[in-house]
C-alpha atoms as a PDB file:
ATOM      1  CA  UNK A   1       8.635  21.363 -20.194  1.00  0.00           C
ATOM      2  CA  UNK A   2      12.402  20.560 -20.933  1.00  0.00           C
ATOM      3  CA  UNK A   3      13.774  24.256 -21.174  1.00  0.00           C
ATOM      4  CA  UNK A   4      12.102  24.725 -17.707  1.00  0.00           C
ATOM      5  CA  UNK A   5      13.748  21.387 -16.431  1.00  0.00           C
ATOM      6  CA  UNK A   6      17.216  22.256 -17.597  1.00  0.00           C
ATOM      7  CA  UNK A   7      16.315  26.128 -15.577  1.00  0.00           C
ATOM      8  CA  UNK A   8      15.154  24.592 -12.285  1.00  0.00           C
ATOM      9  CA  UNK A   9      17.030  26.483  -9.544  1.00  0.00           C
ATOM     10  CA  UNK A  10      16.692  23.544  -7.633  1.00  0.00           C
ATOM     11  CA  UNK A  11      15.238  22.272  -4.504  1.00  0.00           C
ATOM     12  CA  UNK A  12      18.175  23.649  -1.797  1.00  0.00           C
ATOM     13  CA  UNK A  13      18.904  26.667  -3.787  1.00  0.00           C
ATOM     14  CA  UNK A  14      17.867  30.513  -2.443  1.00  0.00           C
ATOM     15  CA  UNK A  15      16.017  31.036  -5.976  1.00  0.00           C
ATOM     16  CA  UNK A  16      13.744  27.968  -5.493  1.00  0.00           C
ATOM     17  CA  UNK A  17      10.376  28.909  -6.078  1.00  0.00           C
ATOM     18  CA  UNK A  18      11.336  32.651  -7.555  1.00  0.00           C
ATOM     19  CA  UNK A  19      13.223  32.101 -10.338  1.00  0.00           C
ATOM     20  CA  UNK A  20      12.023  32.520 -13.617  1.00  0.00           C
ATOM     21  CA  UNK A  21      11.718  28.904 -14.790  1.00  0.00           C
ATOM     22  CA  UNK A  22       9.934  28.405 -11.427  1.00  0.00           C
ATOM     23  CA  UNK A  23       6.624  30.163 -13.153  1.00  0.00           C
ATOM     24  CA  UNK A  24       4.049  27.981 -13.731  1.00  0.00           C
ATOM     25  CA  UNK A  25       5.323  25.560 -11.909  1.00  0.00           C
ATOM     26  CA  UNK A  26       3.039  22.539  -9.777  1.00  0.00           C
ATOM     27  CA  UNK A  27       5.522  22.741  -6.799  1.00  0.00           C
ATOM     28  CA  UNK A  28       6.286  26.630  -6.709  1.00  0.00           C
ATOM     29  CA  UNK A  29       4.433  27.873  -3.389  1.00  0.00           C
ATOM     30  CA  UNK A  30       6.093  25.023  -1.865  1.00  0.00           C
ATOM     31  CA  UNK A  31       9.842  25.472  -3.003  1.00  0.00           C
ATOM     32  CA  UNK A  32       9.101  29.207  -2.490  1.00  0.00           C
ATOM     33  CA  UNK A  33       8.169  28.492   1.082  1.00  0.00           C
ATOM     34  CA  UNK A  34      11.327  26.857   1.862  1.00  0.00           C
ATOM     35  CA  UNK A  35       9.747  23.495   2.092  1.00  0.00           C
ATOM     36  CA  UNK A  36      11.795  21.686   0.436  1.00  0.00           C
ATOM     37  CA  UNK A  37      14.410  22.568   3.083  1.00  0.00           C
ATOM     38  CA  UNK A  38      15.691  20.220   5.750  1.00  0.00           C
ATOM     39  CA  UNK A  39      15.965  21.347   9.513  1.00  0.00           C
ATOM     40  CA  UNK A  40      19.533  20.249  10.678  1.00  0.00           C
ATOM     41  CA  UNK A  41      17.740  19.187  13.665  1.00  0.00           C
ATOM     42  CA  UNK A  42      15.327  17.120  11.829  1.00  0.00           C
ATOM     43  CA  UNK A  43      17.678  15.602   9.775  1.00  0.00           C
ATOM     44  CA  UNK A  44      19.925  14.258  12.490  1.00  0.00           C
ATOM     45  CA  UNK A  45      16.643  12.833  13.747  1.00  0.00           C
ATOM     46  CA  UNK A  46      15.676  10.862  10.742  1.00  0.00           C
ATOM     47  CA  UNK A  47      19.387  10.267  10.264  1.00  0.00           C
ATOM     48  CA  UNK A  48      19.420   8.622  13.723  1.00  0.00           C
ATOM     49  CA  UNK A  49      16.491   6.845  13.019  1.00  0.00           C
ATOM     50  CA  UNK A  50      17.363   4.904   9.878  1.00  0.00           C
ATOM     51  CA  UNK A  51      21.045   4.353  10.789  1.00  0.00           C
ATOM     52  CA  UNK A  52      20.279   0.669  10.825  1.00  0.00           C
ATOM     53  CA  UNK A  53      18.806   0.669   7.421  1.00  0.00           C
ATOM     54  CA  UNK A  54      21.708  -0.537   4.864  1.00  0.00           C
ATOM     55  CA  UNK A  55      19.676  -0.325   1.473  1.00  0.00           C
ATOM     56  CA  UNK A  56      16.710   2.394   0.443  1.00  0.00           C
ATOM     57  CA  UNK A  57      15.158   1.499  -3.050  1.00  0.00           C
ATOM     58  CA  UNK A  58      11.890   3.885  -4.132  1.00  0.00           C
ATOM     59  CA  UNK A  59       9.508   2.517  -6.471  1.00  0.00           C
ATOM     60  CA  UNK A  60       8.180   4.962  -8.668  1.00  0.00           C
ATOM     61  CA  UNK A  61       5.712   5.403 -11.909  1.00  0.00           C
ATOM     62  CA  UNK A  62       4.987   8.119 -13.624  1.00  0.00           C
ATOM     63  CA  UNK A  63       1.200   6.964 -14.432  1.00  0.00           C
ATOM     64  CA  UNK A  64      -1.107   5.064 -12.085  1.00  0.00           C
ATOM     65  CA  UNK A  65      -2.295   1.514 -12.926  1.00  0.00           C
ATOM     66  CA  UNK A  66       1.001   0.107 -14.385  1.00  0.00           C
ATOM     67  CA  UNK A  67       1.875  -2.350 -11.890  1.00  0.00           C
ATOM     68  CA  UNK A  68       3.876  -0.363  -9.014  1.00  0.00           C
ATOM     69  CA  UNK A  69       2.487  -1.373  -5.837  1.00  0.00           C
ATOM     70  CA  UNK A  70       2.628  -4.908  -7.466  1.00  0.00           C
ATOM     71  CA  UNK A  71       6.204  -4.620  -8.330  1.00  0.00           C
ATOM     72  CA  UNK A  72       6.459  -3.452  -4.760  1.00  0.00           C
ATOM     73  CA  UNK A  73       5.278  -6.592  -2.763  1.00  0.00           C
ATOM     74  CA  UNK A  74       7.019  -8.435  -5.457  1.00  0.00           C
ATOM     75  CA  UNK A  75       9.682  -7.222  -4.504  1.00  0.00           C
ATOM     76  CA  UNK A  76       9.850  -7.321  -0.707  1.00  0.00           C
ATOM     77  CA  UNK A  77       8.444 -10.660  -1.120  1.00  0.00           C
ATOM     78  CA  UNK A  78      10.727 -11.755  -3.474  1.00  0.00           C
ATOM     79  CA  UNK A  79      13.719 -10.212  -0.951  1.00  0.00           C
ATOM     80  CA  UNK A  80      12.338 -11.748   2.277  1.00  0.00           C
ATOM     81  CA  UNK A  81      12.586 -15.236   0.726  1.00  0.00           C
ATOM     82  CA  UNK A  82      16.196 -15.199   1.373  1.00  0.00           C
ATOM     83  CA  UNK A  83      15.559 -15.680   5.899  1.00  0.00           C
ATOM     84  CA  UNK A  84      18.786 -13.909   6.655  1.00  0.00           C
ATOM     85  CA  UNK A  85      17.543 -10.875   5.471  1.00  0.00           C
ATOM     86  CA  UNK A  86      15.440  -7.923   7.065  1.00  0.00           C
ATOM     87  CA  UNK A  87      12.998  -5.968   4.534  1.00  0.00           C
ATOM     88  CA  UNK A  88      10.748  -3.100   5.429  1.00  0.00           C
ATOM     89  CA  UNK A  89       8.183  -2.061   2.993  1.00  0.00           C
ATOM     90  CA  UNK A  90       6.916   1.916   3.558  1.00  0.00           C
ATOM     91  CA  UNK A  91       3.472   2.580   1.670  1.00  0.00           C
ATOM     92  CA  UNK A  92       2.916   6.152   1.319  1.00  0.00           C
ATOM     93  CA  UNK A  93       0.576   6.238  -1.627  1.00  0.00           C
ATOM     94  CA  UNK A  94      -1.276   7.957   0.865  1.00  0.00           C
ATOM     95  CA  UNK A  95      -4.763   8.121  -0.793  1.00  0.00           C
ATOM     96  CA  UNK A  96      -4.712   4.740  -2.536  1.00  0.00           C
ATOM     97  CA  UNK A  97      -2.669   2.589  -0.069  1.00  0.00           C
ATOM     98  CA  UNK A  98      -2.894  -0.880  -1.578  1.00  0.00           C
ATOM     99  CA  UNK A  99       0.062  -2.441   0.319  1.00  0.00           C
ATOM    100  CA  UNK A 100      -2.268  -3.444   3.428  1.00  0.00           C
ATOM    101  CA  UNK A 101      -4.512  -5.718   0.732  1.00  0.00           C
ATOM    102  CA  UNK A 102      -1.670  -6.954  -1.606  1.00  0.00           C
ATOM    103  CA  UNK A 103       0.248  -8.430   1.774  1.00  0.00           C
ATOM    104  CA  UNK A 104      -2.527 -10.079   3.302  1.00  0.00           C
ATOM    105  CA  UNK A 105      -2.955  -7.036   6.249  1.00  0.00           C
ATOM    106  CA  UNK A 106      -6.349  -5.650   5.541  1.00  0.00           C
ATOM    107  CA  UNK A 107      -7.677  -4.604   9.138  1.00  0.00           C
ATOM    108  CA  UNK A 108      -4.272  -4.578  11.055  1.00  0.00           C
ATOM    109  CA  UNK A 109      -3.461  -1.853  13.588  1.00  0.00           C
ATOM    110  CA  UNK A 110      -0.634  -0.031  13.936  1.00  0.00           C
ATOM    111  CA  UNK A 111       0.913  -0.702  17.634  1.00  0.00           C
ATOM    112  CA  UNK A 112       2.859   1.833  19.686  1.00  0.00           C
ATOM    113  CA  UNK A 113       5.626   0.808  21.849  1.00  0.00           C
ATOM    114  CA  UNK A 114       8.132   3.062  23.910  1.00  0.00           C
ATOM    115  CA  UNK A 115      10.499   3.022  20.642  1.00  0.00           C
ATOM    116  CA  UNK A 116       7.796   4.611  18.409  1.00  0.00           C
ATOM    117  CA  UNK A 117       4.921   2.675  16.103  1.00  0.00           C
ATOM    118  CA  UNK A 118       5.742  -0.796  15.292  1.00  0.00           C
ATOM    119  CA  UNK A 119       5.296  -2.495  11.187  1.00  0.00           C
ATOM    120  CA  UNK A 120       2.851  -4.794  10.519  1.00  0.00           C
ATOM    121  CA  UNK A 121       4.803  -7.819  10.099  1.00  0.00           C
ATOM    122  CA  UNK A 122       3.952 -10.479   7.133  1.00  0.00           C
ATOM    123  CA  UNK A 123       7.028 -13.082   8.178  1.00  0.00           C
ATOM    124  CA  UNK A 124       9.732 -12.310  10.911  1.00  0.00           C
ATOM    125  CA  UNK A 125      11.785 -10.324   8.541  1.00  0.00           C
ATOM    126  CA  UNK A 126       9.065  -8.397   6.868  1.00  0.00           C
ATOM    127  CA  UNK A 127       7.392  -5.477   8.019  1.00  0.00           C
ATOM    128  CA  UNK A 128       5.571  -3.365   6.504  1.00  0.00           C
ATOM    129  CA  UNK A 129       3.851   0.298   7.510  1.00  0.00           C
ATOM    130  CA  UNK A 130       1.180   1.956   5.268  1.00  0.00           C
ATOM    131  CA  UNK A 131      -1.786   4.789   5.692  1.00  0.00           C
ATOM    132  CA  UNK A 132      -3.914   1.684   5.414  1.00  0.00           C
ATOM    133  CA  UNK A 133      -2.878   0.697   8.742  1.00  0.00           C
ATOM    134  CA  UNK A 134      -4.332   3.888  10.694  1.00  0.00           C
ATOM    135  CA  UNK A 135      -7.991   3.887   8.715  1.00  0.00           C
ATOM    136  CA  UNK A 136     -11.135   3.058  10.605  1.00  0.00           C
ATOM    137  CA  UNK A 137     -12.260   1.144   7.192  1.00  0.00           C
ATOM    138  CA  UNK A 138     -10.102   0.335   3.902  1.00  0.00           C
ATOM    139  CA  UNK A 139     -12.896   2.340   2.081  1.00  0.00           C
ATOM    140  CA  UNK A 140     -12.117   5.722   3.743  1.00  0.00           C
ATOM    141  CA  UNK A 141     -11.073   8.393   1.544  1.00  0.00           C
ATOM    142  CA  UNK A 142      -8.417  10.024   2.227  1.00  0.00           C
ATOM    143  CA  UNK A 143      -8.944  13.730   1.791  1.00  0.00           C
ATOM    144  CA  UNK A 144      -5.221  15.613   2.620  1.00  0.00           C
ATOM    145  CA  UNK A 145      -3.705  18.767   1.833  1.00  0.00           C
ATOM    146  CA  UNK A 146      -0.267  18.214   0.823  1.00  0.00           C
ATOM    147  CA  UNK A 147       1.411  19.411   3.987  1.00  0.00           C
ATOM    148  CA  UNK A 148      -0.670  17.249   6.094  1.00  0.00           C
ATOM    149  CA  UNK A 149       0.511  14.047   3.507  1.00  0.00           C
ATOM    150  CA  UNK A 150       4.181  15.614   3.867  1.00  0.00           C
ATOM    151  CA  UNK A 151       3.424  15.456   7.668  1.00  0.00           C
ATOM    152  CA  UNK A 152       2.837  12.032   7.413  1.00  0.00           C
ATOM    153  CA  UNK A 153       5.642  10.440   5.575  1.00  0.00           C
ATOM    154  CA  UNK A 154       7.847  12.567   8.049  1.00  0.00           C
ATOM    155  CA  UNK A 155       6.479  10.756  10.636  1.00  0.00           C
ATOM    156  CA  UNK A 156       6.720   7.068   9.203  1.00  0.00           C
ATOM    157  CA  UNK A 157      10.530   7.701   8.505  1.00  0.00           C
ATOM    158  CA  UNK A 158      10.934   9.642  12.197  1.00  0.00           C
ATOM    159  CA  UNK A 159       8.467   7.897  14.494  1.00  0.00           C
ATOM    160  CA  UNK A 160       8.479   4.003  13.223  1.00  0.00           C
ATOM    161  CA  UNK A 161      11.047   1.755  14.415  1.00  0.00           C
ATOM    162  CA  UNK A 162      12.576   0.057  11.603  1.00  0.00           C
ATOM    163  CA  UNK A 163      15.223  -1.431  13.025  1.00  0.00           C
ATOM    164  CA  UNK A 164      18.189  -3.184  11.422  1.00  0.00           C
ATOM    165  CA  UNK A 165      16.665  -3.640   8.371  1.00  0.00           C
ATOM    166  CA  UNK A 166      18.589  -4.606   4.755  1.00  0.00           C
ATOM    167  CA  UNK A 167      16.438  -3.381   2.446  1.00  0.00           C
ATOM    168  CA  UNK A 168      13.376  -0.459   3.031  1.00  0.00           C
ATOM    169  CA  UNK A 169      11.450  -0.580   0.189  1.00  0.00           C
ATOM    170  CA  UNK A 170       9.258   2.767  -0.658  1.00  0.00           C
ATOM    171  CA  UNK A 171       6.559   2.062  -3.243  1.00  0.00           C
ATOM    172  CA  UNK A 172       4.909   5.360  -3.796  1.00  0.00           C
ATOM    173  CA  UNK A 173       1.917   7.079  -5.591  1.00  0.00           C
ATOM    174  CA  UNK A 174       1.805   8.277  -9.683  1.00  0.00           C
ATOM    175  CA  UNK A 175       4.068  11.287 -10.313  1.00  0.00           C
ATOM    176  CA  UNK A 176       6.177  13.594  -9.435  1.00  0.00           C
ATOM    177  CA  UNK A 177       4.672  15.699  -6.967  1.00  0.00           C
ATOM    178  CA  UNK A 178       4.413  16.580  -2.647  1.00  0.00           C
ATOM    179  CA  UNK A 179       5.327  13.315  -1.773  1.00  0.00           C
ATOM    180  CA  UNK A 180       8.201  12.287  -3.987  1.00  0.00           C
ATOM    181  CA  UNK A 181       9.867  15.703  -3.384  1.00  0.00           C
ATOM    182  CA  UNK A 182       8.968  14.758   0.785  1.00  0.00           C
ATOM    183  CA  UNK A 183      10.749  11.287   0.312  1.00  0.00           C
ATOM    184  CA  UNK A 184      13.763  12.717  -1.755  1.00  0.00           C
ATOM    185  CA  UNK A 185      13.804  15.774   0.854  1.00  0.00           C
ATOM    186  CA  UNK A 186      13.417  13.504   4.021  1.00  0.00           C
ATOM    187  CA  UNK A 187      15.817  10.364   2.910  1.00  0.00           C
ATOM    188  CA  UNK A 188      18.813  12.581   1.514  1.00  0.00           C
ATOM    189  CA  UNK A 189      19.264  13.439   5.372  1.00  0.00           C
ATOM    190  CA  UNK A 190      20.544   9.085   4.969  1.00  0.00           C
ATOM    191  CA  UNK A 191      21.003   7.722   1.793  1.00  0.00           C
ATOM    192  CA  UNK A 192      19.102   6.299  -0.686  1.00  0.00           C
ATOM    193  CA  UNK A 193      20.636   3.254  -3.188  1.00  0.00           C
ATOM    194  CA  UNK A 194      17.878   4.166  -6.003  1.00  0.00           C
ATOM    195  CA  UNK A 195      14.732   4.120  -8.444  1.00  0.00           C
ATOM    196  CA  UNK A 196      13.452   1.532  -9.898  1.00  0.00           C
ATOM    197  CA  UNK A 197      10.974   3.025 -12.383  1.00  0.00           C
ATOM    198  CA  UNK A 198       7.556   0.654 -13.504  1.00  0.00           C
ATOM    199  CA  UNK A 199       5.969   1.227 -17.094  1.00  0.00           C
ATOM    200  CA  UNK A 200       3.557  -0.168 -19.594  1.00  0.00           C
ATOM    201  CA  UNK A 201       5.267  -0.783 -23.136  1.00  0.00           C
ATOM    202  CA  UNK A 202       2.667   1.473 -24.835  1.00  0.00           C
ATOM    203  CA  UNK A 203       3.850   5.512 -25.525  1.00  0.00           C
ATOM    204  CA  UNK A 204       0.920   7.179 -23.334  1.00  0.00           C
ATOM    205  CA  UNK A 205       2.659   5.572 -20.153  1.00  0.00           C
ATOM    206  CA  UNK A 206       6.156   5.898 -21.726  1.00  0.00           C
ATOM    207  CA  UNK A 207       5.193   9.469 -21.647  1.00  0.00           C
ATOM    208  CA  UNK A 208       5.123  10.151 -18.413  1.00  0.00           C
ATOM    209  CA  UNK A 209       8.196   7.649 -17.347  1.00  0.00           C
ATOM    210  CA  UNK A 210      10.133   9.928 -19.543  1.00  0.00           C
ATOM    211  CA  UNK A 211       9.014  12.614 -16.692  1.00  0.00           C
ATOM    212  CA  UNK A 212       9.848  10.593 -14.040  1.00  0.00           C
ATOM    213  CA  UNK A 213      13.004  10.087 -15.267  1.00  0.00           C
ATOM    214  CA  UNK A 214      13.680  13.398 -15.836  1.00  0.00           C
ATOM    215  CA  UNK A 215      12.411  13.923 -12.149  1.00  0.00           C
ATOM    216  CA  UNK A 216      15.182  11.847 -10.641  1.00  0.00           C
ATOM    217  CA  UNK A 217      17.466  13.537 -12.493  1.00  0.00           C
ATOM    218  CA  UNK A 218      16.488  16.802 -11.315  1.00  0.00           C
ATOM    219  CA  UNK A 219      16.952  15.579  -7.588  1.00  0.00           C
ATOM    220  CA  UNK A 220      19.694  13.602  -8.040  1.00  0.00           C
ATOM    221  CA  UNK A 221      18.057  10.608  -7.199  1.00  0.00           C
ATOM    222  CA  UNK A 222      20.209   7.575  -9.308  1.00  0.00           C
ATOM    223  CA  UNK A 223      17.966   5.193 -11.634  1.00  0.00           C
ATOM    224  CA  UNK A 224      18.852   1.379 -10.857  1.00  0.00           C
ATOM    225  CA  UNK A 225      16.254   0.985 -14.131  1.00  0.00           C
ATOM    226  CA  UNK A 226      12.814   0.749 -15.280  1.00  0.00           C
ATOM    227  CA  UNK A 227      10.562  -2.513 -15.428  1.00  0.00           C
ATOM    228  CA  UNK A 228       8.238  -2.943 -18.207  1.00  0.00           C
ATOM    229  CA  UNK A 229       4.986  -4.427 -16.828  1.00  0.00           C
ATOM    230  CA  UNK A 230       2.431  -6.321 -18.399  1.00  0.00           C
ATOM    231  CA  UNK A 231       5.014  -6.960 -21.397  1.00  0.00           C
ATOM    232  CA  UNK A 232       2.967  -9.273 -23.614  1.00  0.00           C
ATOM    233  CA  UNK A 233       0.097 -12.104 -22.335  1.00  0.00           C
ATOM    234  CA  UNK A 234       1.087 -15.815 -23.342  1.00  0.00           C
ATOM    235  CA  UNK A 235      -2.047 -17.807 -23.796  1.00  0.00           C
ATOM    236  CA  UNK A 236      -2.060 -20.663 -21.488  1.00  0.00           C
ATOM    237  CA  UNK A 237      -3.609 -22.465 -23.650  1.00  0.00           C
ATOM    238  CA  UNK A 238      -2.267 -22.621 -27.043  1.00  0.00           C
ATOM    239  CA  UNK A 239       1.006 -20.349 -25.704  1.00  0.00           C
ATOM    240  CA  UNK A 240       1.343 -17.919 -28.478  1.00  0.00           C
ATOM    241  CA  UNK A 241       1.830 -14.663 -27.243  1.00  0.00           C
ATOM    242  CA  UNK A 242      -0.335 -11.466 -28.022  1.00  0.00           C
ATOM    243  CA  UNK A 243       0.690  -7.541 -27.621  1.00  0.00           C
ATOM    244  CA  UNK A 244      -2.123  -6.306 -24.660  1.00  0.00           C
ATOM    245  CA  UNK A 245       0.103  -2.783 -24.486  1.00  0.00           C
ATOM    246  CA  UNK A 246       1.295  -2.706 -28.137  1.00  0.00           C
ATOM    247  CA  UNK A 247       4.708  -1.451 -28.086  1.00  0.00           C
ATOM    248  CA  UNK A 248       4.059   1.473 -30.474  1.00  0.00           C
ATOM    249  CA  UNK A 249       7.156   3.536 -30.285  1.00  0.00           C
ATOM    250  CA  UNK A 250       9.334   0.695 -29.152  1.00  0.00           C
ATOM    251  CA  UNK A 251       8.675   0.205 -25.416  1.00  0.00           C
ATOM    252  CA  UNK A 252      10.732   0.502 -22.534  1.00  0.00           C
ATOM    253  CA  UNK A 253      13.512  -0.965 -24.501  1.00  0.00           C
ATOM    254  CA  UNK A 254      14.116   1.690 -26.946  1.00  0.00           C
ATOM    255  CA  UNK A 255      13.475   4.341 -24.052  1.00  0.00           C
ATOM    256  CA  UNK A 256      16.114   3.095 -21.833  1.00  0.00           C
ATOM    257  CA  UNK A 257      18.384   3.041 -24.776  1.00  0.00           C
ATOM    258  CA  UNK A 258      17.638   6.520 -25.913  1.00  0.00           C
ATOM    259  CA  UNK A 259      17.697   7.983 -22.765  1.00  0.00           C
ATOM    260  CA  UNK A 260      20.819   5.772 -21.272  1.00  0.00           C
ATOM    261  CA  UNK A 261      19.228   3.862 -18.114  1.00  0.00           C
ATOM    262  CA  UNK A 262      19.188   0.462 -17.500  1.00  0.00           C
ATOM    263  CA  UNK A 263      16.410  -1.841 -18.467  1.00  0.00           C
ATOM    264  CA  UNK A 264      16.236  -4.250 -15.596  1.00  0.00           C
ATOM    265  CA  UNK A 265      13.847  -6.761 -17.276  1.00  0.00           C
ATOM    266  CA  UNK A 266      10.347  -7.258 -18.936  1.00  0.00           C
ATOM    267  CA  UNK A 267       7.238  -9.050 -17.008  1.00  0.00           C
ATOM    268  CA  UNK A 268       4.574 -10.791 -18.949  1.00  0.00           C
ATOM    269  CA  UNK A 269       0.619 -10.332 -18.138  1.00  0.00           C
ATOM    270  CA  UNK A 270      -0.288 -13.906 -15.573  1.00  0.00           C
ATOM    271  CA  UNK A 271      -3.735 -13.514 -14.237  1.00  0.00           C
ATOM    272  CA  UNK A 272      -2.875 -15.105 -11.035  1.00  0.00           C
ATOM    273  CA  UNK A 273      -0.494 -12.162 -10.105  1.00  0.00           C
ATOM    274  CA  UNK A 274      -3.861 -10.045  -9.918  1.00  0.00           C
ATOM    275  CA  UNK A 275      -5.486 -12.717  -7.761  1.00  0.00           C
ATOM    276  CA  UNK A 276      -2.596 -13.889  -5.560  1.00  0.00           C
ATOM    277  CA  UNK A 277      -2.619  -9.772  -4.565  1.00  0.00           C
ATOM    278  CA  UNK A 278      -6.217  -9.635  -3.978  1.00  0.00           C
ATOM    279  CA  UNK A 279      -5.837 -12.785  -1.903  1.00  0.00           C
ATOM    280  CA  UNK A 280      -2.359 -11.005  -0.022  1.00  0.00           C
ATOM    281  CA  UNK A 281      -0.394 -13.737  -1.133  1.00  0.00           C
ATOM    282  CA  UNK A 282       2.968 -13.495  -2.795  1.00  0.00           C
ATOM    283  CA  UNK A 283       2.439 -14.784  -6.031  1.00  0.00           C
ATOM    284  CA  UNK A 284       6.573 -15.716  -6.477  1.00  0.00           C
ATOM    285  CA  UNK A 285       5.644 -18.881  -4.097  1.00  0.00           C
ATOM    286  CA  UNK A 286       2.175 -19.342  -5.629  1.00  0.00           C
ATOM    287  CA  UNK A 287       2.717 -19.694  -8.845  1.00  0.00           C
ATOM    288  CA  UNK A 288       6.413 -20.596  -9.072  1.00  0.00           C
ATOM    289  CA  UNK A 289       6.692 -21.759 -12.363  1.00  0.00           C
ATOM    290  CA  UNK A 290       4.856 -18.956 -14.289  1.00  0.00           C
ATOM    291  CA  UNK A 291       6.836 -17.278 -17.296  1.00  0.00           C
ATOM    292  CA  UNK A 292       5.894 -13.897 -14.408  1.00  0.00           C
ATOM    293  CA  UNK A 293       7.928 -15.503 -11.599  1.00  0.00           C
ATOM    294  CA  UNK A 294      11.029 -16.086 -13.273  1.00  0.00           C
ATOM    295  CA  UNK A 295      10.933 -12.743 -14.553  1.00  0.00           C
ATOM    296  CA  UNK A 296      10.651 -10.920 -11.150  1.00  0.00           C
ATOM    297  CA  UNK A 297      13.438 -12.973  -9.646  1.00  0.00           C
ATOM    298  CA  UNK A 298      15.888 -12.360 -12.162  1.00  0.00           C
ATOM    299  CA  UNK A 299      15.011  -8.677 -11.699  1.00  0.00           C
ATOM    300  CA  UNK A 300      14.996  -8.583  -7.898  1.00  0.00           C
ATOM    301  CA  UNK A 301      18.529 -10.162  -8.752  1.00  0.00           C
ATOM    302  CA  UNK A 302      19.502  -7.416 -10.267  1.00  0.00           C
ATOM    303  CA  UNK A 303      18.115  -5.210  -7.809  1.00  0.00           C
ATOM    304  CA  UNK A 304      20.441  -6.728  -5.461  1.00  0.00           C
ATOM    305  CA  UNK A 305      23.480  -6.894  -7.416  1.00  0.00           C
ATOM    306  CA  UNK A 306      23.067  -2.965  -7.807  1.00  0.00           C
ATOM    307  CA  UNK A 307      22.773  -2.585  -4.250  1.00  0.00           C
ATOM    308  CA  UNK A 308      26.041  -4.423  -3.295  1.00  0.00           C
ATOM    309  CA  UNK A 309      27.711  -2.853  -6.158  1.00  0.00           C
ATOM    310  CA  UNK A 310      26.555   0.757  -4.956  1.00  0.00           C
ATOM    311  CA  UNK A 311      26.618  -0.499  -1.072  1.00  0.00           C
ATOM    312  CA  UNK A 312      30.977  -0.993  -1.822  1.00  0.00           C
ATOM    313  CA  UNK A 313      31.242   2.382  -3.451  1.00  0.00           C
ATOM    314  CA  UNK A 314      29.789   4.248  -0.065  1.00  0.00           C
ATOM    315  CA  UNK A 315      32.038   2.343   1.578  1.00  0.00           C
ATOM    316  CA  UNK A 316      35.041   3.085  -0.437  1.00  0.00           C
ATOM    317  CA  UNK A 317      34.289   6.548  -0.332  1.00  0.00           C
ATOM    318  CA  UNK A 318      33.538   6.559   3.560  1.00  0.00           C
END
């Protein structure tokens, strides 16, 4: 609740897990255990590992089904376009990895080489690495403890050659539990640009955004903004537009204004952005002239203008 938020010890401090406020917490036995600690010598080895990477975005949701893992290979899609540029997409919704199908990888392997595991690689400059990869079949539950998922997101960030890569893209499960603290934990050892956060315009997903937001707060992880989803379905047809996720208490819109983060745009329902991910195929270069399309790209802009803006300020401060 918000008087336990506003308690939270924290993550890194010597109360985490035994404080008061920590009662009744999901992530207790963990912070208690120390965690959500970083070994100095594991932290100069993921440190060493992603020195090449200039830009880390996460994409996060505080409810399942609203479009992240979409967003996601919208995104490095929509990043990739531009040749010069290396992008590296990490899945680890580790027990619904949907990268592998939305990119047009179902069935790829995961090859070793004497630098560590390679990506998967859609185009020249986009890789991609994902659970998905390392299952015998993409219907193979995925039954993990949460130390054995932390575990494994240690070892995507540690053990996979990225590279010089521009932007490394993290699109990652519903919530705010084991693996978002693991991501936070793991990538403040380097340095991470940002959230983008995905909703639904109705109040029970606006609900839980409001969590996530609060969660990145928490961590000090910064918000580049939120991205309301399936914002409204224009009829092909006769092109009047109807409310799928009725806006009840305002949408994203009066949530980012209330809680002062950035709005980074609004993305109408197209039923070819469900099929062009079922078929792996980037629906940006599909269906380029979809009210969807131009959307995304002004977003992604955005995206990249925030990147640049907060890429200078590092520097400065460097």
């Amino acid at each position: 609740d918000e008087e336990r938020h506003h308690d939270c010890p924290g993550t890194s401090s010597a109360q985490a897990g035994r404080a008061a406020a920590c009662q009744g917490c999901p992530n207790q036995k963990l912070c208690a255990a120390g965690a959500a600690a970083t070994d100095p010598v594991e932290a100069a080895e993921l440190r060493e590992r992603l020195r090449g990477v200039k830009h880390i975005v996460l994409v996060l949701s505080g409810k399942g089904g609203v479009g992240k893992s979409t967003f996601s290979a919208m995104l490095a899609h929509g990043l990739a376009a531009d040749e010069a540029k290396q992008v590296a997409l990490l899945d680890i919704d580790i027990c619904g990895p949907s990268i592998p199908k939305m990119m047009g990888l179902e069935g790829e392997q995961v090859h070793q080489s004497g630098s560590g595991w390679s990506p998967v690689y859609v185009e020249e400059n986009l890789g991609v690495m994902s659970v998905g990869f390392l299952l015998s079949s993409p219907d193979d539950a995925v039954i993990w403890r949460g130390p054995k998922k932390n575990g494994l997101i240690k070892q995507f960030l540690r053990d996979v050659d990225w590279g010089e890569v521009d932007y490394l893209i993290v699109d990652t499960p519903p919530g705010t539990s084991d693996e978002h603290l693991s991501i936070v934990q793991y990538l403040g050892a380097s340095h991470i640009d940002g959230a983008v956060i995905i909703t639904t315009p109705q109040e029970v997903s606006l609900q839980d955004v409001r969590k996530e937001i609060n969660f990145c707060h928490k961590v000090k992880l910064p918000i580049i903004g939120v991205v309301e989803n399936m914002s409204g379905f224009i009829c092909p047809n006769c092109k009047k537009e109807s409310q799928i996720f009725p806006p009840t208490t305002g949408g994203a819109e009066k949530m980012c204004q209330n809680l002062n983060v950035s709005l980074l745009g609004k993305v109408p329902l197209d039923p070819q952005i469900g099929k062009s991910c079922d078929k792996g195929q980037s629906f940006l270069s599909e269906v380029p002239d979809s009210p969807a399309t131009s959307s995304y790209r002004s977003i992604i802009q955005r995206i990249q203008e925030y990147c640049d803006q907060h890429h200078c300020q590092e520097e400065k401060i460097i």
